[in-house]
N, C-alpha and C. Protein backbone atom coordinates (compact mmCIF):
# COMPACT_ATOMS: atom_id res chain seq x y z
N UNK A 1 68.01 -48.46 66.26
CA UNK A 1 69.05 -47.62 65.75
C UNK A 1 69.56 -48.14 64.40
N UNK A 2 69.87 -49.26 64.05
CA UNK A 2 69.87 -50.02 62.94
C UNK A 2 69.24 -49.61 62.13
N UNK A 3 67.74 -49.70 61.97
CA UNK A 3 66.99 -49.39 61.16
C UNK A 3 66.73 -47.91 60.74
N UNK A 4 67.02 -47.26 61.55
CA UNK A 4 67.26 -45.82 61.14
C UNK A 4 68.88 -45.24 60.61
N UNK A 5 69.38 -46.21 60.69
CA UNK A 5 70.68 -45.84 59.66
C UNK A 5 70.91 -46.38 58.42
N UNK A 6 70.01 -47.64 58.39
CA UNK A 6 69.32 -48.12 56.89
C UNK A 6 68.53 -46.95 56.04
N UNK A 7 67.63 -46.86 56.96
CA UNK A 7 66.78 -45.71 56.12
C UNK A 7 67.58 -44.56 55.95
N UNK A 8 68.30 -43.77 56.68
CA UNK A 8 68.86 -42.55 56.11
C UNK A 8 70.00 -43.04 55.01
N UNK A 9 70.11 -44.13 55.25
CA UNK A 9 71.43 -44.22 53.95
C UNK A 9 70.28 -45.03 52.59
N UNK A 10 69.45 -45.10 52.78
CA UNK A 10 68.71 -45.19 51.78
C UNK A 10 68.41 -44.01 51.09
N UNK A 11 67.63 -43.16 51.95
CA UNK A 11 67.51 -41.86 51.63
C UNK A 11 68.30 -40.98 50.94
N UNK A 12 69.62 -41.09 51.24
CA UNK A 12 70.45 -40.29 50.66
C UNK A 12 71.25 -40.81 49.66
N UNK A 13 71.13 -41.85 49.06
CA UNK A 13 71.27 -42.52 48.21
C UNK A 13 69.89 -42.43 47.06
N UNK A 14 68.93 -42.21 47.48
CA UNK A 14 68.00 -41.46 46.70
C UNK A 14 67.71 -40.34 46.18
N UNK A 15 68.67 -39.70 47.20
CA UNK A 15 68.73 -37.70 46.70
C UNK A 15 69.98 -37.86 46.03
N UNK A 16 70.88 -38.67 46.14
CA UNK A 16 71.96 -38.23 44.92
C UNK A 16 71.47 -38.83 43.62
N UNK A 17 70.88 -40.03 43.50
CA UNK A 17 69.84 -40.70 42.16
C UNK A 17 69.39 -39.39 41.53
N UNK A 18 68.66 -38.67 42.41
CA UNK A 18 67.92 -37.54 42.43
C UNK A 18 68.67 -36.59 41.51
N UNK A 19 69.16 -36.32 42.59
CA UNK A 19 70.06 -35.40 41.76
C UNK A 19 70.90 -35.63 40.28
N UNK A 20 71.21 -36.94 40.61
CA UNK A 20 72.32 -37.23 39.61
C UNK A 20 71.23 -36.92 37.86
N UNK A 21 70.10 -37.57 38.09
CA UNK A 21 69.24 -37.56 36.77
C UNK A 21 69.26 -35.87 36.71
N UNK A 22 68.92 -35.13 37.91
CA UNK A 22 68.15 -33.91 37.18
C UNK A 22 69.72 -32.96 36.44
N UNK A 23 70.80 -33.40 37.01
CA UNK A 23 72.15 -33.26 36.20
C UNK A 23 72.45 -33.45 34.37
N UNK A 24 71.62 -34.73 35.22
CA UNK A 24 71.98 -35.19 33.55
C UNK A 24 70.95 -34.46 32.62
N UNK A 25 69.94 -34.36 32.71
CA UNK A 25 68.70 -34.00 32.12
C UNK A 25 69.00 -32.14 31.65
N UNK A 26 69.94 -31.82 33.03
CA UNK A 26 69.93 -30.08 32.61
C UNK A 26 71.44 -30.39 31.35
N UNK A 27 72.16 -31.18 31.50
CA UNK A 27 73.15 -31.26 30.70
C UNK A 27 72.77 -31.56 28.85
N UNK A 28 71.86 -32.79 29.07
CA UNK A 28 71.31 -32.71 27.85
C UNK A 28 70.40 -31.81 26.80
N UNK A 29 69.98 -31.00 28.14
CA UNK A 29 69.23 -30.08 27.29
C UNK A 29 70.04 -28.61 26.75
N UNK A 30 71.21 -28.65 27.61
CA UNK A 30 71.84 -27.76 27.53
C UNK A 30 72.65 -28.15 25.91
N UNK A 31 73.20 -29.17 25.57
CA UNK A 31 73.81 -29.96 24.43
C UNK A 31 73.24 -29.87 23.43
N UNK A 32 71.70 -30.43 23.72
CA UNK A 32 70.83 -30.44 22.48
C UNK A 32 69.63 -29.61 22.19
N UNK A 33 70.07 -28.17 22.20
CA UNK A 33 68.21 -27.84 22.12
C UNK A 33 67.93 -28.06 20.99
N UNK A 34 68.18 -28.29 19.78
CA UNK A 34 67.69 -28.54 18.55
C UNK A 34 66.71 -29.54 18.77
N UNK A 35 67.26 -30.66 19.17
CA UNK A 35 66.27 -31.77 19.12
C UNK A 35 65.25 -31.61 20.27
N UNK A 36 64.94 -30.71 20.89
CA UNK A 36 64.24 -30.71 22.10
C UNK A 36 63.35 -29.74 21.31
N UNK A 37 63.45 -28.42 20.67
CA UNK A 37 62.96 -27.41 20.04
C UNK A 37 63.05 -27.26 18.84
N UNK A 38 62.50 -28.32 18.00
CA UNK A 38 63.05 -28.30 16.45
C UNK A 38 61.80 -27.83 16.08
N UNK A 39 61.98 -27.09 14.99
CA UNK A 39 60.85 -26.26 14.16
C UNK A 39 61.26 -26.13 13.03
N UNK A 40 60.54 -26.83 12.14
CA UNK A 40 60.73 -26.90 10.75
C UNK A 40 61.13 -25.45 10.01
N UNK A 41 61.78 -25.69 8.76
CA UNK A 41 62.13 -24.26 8.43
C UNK A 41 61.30 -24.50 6.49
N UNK A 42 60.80 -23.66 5.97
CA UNK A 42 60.33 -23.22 4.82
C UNK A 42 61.77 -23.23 3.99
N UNK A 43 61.80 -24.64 2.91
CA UNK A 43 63.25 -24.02 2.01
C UNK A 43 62.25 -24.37 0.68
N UNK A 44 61.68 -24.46 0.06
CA UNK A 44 61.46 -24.72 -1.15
C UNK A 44 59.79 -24.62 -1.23
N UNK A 45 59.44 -24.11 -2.56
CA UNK A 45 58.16 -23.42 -2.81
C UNK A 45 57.85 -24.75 -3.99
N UNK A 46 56.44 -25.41 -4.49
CA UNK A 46 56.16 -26.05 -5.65
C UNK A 46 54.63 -24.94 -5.94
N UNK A 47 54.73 -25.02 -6.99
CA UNK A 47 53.18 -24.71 -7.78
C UNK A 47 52.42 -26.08 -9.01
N UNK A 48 51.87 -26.11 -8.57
CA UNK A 48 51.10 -27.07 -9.53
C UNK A 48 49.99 -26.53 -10.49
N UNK A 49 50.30 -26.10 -11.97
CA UNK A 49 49.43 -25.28 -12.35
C UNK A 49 48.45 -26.62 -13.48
N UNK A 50 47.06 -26.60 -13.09
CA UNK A 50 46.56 -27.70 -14.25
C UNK A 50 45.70 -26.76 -14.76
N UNK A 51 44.51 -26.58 -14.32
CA UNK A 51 43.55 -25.35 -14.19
C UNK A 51 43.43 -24.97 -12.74
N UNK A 52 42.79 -26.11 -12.03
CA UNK A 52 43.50 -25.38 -10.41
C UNK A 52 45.09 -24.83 -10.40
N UNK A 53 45.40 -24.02 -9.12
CA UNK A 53 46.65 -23.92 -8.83
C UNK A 53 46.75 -23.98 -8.02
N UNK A 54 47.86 -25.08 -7.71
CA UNK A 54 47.84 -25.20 -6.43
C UNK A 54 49.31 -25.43 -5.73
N UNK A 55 49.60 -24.33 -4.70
CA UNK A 55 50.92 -24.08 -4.07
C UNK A 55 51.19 -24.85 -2.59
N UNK A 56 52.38 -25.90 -2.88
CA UNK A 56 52.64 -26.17 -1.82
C UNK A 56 54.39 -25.23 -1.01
N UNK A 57 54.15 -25.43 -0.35
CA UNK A 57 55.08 -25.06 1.03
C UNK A 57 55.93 -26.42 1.47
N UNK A 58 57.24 -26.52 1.31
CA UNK A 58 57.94 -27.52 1.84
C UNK A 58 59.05 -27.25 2.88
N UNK A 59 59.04 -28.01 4.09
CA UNK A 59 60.13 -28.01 4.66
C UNK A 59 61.82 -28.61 4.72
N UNK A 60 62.80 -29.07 5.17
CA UNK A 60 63.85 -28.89 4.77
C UNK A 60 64.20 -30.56 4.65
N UNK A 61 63.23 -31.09 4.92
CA UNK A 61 63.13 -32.63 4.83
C UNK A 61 61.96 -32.80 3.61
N UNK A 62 61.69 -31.91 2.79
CA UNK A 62 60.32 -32.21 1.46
C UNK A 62 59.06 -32.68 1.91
N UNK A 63 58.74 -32.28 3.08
CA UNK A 63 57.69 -32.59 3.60
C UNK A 63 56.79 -31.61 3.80
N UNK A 64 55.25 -31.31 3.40
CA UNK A 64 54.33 -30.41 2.68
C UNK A 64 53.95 -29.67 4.23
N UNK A 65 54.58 -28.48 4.75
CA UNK A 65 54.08 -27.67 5.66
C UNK A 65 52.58 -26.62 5.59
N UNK A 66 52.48 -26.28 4.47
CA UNK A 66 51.40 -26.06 3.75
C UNK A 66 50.44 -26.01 2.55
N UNK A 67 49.33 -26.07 2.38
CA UNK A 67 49.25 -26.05 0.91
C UNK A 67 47.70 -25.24 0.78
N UNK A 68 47.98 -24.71 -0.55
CA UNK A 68 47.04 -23.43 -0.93
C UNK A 68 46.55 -23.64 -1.84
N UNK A 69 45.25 -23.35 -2.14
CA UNK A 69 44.40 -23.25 -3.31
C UNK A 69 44.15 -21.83 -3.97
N UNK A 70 45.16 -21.45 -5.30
CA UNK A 70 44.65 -20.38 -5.75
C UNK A 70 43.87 -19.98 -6.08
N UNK A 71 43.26 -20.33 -6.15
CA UNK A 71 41.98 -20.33 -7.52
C UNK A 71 40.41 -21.33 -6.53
N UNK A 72 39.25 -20.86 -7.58
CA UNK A 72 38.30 -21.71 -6.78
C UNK A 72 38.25 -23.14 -6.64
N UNK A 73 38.80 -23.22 -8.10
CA UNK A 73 38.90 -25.03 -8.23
C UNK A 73 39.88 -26.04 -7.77
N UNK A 74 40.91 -25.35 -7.23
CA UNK A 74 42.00 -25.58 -6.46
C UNK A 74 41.13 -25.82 -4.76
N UNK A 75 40.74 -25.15 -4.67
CA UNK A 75 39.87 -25.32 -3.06
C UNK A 75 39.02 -26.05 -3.09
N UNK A 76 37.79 -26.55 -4.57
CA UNK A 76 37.32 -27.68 -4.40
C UNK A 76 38.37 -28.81 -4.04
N UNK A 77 39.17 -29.49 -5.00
CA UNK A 77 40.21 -30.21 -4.75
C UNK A 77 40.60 -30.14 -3.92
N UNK A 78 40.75 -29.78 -2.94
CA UNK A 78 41.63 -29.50 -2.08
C UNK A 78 40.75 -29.82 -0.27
N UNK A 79 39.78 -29.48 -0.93
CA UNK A 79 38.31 -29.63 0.39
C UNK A 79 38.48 -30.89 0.91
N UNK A 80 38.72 -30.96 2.17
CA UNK A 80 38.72 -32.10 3.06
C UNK A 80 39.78 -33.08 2.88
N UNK A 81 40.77 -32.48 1.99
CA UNK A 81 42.05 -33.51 1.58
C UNK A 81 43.11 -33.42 2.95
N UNK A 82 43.51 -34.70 3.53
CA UNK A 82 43.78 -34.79 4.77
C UNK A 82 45.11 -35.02 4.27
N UNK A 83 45.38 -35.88 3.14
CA UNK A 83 46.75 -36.46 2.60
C UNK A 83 47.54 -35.92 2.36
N UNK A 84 47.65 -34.31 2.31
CA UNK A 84 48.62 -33.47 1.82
C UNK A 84 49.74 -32.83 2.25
N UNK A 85 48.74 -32.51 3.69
CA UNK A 85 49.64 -31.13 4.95
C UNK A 85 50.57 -32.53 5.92
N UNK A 86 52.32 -32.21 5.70
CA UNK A 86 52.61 -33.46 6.82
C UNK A 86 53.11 -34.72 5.58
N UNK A 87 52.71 -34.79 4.73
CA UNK A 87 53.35 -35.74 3.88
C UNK A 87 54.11 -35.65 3.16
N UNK A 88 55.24 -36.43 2.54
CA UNK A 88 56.27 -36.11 1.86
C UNK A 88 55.60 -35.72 0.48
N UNK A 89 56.67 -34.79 0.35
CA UNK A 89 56.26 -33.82 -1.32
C UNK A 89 55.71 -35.33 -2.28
N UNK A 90 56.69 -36.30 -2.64
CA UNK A 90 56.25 -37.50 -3.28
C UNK A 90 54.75 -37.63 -2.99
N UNK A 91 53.99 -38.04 -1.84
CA UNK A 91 53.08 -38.46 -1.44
C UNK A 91 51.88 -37.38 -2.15
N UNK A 92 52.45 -36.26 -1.79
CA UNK A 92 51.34 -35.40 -1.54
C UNK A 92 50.84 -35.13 -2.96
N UNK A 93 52.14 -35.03 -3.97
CA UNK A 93 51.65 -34.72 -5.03
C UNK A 93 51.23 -36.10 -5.97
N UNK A 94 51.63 -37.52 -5.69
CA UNK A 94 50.71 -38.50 -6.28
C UNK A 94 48.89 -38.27 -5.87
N UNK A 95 49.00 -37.52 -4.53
CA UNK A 95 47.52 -37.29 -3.70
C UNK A 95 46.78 -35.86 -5.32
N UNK A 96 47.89 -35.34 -5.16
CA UNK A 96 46.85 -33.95 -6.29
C UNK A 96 46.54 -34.80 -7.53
N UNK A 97 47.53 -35.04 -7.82
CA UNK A 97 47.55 -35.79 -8.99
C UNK A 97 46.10 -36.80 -9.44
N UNK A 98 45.86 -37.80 -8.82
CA UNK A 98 45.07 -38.63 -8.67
C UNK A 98 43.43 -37.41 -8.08
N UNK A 99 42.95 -36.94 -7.46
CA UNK A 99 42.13 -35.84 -7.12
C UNK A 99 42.22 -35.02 -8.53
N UNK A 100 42.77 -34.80 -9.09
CA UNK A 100 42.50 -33.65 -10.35
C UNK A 100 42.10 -34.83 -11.52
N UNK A 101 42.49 -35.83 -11.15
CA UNK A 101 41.84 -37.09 -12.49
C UNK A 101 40.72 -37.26 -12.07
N UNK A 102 40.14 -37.69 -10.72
CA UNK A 102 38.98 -37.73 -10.09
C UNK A 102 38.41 -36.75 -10.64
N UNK A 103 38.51 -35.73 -10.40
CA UNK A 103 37.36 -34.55 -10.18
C UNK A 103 37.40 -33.71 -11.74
N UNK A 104 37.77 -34.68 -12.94
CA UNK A 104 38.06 -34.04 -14.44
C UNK A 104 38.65 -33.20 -14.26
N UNK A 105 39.22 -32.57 -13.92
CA UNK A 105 40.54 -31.78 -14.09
C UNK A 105 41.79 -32.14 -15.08
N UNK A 106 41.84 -33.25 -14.95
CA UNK A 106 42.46 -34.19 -16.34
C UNK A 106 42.07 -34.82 -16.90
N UNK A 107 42.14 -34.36 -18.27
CA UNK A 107 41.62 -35.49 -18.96
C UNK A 107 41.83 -35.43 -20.40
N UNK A 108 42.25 -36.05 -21.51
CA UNK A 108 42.91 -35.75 -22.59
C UNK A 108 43.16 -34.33 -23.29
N UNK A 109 42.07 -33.98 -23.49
CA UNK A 109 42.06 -32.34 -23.77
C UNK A 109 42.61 -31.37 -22.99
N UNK A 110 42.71 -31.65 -21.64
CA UNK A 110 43.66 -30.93 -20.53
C UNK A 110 44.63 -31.94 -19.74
N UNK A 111 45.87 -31.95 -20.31
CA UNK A 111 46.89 -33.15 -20.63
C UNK A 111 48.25 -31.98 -19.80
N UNK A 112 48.10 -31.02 -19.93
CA UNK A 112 49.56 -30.26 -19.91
C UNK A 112 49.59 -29.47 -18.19
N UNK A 113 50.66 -30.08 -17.67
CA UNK A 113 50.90 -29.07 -15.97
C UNK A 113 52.06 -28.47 -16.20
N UNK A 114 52.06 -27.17 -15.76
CA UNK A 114 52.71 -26.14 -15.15
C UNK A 114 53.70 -26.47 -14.20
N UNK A 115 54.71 -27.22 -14.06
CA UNK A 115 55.22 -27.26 -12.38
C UNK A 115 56.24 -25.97 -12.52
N UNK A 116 56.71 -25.45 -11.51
CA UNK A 116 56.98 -24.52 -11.14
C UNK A 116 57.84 -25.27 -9.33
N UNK A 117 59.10 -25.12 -9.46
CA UNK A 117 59.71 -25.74 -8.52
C UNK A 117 60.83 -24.44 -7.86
N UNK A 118 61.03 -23.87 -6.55
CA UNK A 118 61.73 -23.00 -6.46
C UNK A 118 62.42 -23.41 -4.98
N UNK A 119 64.06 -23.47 -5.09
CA UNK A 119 64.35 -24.26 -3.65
C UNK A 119 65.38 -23.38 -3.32
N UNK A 120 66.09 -23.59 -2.53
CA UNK A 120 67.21 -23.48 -1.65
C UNK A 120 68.54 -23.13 -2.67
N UNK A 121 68.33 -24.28 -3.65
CA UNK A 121 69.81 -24.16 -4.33
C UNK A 121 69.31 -24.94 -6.04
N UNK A 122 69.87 -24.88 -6.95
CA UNK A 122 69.72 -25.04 -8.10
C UNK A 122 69.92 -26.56 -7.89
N UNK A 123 70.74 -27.21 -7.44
CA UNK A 123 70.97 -28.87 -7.34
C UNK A 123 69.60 -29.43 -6.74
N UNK A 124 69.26 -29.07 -5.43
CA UNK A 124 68.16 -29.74 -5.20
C UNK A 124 66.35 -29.05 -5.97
N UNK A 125 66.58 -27.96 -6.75
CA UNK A 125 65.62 -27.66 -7.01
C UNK A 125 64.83 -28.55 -8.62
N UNK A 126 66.61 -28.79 -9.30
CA UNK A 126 66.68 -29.63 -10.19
C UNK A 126 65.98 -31.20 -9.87
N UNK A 127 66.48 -31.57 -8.41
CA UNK A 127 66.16 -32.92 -8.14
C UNK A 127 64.65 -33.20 -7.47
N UNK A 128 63.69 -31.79 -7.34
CA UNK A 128 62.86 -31.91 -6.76
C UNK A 128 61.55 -32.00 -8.36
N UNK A 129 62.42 -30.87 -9.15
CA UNK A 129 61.47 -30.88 -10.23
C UNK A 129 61.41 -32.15 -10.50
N UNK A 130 62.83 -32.92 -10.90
CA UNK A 130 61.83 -34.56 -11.77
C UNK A 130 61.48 -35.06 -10.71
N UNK A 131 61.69 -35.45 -8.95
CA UNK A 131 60.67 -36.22 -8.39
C UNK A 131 59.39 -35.86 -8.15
N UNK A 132 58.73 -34.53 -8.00
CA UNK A 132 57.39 -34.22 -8.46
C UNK A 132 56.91 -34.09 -9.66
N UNK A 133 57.97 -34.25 -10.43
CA UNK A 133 57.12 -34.71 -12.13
C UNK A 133 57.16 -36.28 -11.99
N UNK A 134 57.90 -37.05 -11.87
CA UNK A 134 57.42 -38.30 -11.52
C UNK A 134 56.72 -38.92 -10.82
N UNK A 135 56.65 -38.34 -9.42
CA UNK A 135 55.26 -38.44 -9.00
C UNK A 135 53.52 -38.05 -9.63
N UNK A 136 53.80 -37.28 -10.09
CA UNK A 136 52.48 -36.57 -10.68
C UNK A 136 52.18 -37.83 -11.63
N UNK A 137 53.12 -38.07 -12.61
CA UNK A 137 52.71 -38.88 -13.39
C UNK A 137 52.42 -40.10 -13.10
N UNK A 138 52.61 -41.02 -11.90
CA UNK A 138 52.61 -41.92 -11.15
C UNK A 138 50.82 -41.68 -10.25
N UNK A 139 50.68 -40.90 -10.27
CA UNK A 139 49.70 -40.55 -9.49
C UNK A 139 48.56 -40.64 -10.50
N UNK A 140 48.69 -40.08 -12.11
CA UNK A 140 48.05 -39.94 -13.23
C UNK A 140 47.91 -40.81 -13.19
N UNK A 141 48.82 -42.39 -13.43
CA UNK A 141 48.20 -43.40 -14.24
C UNK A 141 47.32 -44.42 -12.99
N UNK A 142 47.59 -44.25 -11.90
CA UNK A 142 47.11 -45.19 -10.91
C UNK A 142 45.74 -44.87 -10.82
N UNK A 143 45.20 -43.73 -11.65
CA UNK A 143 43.86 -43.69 -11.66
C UNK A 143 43.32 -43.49 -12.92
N UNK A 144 44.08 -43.39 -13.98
CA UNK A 144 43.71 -43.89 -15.36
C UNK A 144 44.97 -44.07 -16.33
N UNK A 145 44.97 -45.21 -16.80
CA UNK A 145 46.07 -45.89 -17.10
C UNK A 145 46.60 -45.16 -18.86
N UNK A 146 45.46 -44.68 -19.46
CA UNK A 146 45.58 -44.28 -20.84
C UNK A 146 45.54 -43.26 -21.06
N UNK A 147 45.34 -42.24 -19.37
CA UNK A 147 45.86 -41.12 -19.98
C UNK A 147 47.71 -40.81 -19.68
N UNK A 148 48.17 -40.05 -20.46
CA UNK A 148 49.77 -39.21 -20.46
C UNK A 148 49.52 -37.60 -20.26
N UNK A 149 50.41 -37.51 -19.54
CA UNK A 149 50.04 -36.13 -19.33
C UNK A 149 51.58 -35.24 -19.48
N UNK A 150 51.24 -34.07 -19.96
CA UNK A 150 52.59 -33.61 -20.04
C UNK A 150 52.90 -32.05 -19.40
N UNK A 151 54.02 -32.50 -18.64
CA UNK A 151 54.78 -31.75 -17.59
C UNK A 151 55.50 -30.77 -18.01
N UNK A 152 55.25 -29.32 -17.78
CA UNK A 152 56.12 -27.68 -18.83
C UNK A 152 56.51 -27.57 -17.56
N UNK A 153 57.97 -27.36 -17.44
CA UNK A 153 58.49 -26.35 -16.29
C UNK A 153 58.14 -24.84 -16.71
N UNK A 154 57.72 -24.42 -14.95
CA UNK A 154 56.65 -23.54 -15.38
C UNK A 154 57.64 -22.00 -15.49
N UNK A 155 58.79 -22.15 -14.82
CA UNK A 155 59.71 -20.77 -15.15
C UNK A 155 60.23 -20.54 -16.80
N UNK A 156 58.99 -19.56 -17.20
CA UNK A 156 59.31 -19.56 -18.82
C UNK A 156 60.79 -18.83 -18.89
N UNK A 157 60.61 -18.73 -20.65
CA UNK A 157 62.33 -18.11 -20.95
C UNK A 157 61.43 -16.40 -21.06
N UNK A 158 60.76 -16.18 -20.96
CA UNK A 158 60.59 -14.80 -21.37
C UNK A 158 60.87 -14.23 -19.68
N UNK A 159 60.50 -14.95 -18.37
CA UNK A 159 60.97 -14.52 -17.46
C UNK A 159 61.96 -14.18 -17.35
N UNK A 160 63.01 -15.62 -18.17
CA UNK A 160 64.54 -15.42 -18.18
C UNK A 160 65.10 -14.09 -18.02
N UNK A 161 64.61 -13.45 -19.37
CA UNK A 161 64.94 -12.67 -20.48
C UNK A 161 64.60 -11.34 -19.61
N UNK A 162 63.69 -10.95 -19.06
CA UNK A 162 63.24 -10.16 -17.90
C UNK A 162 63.58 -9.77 -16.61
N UNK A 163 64.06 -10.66 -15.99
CA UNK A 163 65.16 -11.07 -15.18
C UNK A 163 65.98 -10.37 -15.47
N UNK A 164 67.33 -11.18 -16.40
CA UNK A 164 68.21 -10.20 -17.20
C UNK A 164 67.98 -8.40 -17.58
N UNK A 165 67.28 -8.61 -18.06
CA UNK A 165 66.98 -6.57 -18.36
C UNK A 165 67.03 -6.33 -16.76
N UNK A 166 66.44 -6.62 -15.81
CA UNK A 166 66.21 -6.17 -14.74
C UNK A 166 67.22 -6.16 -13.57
N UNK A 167 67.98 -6.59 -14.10
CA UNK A 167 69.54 -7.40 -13.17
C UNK A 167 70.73 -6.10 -14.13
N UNK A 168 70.23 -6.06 -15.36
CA UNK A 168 71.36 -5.17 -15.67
C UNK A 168 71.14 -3.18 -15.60
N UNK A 169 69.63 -3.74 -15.64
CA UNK A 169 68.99 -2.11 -14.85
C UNK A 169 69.58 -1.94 -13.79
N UNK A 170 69.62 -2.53 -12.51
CA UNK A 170 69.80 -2.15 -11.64
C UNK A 170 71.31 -3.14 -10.90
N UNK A 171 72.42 -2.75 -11.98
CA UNK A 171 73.53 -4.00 -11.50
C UNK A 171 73.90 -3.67 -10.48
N UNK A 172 73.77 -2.44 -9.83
CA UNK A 172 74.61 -2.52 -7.87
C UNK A 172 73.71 -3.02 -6.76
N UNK A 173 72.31 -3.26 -7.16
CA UNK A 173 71.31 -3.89 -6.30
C UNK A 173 72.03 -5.50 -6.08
N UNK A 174 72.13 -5.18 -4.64
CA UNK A 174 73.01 -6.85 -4.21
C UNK A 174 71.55 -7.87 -4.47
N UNK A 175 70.50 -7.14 -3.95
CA UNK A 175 69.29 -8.31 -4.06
C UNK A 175 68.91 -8.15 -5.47
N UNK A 176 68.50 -7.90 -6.06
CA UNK A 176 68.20 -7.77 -7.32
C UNK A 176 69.28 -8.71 -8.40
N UNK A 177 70.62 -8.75 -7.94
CA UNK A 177 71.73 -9.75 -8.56
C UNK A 177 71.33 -10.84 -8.43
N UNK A 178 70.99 -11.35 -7.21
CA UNK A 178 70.91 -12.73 -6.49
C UNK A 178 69.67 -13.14 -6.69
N UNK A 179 68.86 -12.60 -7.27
CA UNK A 179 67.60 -13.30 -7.63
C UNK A 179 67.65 -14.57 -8.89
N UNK A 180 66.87 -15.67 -8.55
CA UNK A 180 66.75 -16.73 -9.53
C UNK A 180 65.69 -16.49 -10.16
N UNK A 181 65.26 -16.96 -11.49
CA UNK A 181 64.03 -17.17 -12.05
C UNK A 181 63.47 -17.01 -11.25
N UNK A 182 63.12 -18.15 -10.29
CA UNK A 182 62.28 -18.84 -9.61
C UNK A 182 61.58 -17.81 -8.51
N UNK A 183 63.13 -17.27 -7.88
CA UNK A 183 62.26 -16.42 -7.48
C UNK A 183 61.94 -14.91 -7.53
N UNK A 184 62.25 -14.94 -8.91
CA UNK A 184 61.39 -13.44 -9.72
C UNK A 184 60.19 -13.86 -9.86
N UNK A 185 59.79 -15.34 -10.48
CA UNK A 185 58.61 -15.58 -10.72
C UNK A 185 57.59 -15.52 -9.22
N UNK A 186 58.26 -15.70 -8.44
CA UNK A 186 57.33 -15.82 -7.05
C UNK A 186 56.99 -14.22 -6.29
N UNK A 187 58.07 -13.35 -6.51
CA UNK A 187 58.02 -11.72 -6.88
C UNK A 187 57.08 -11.32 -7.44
N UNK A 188 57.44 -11.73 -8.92
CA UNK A 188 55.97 -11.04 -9.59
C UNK A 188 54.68 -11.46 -9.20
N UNK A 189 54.41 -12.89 -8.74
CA UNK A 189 53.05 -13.52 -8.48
C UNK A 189 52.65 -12.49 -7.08
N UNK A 190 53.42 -11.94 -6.28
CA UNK A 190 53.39 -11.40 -5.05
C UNK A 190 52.48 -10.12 -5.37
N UNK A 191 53.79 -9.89 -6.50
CA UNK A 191 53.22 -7.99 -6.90
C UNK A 191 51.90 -8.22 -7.76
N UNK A 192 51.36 -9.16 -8.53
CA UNK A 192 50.34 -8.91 -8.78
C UNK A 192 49.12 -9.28 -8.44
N UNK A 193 49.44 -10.02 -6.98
CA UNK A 193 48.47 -10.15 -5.38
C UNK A 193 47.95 -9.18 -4.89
């Protein structure tokens, strides 16, 4: 008799354990689904124009969710490159960088990139352009030291200027107000897809 009142008070001291975790477990998930179901979100677009073009996709931490080859020579470059998708924007673009010196894509006579940076908000889009222009160039010299290469932000002023006419064409368009350069320029690249 002893021993069977050990064991049931064991037992039931195991179903409240029991219980007590699967409590806790529905509580936490109930608290946190973010961290249980997190899914990156798309805030900021880069283009890298040398002669390839090549578009990355960033998520809300600058980390490369996708990346595209416009062009044919963009997809050579780009063939079997593991370093890109998953790595921080920094990383990825010392990775193009260094691959377009490799594969002559740079090289004194073709000295000048296109970046093209389009984000979330003008503060971080500012702070993304010089760390992928500093990367790029960081990436340039670690594989040839004598060349310089030089970096055009790629949202020209004639877009500007286009923009404007087009914002005052149509001033009660709420979307048409709220458009940036950046992303008129990604508009037009759309419309002439």
């Amino acid at each position: 008799m002893r021993n069977y009142k050990k064991t049931s008070i064991l037992l039931a001291l195991c179903l409240a354990f029991t219980v007590l975790c699967a409590v806790c477990l529905i509580a936490c998930n109930s608290l946190a689904p973010d961290i249980i179901s997190f899914t990156p979100k798309a805030t900021s677009y880069v283009s890298v124009d040398i002669n390839p073009s090549i578009e990355l996709v960033l998520d809300q931490h600058d980390e490369v969710m996708s990346v595209t080859g416009a062009n044919e020579d963009a997809r050579v470059l780009l063939f079997r490159e593991d370093g890109i998708v998953g790595a921080k924007v920094s990383v990825a673009i010392e990775n193009i960088a260094s691959l377009a010196v490799d594969y002559g894509y740079l090289k004194e006579e073709n000295s000048t990139i296109d970046l093209c940076v389009v984000s979330s908000s003008d503060d971080k889009q500012n702070k993304l352009f010089k760390s992928i222009s500093d990367s790029f160039a960081k990436g340039v010299q670690e594989q040839n030291k004598s060349l310089s290469v030089s970096i055009a932000n790629g949202i020209s002023l004639s877009l500007g200027t286009e923009l404007a006419k087009l914002k005052s064409q149509y001033s009660t368009d709420k979307n048409i107000q709220s458009l940036s350069v950046g992303n008129f320029k990604l508009v037009k690249r759309a419309m002439e897809s």
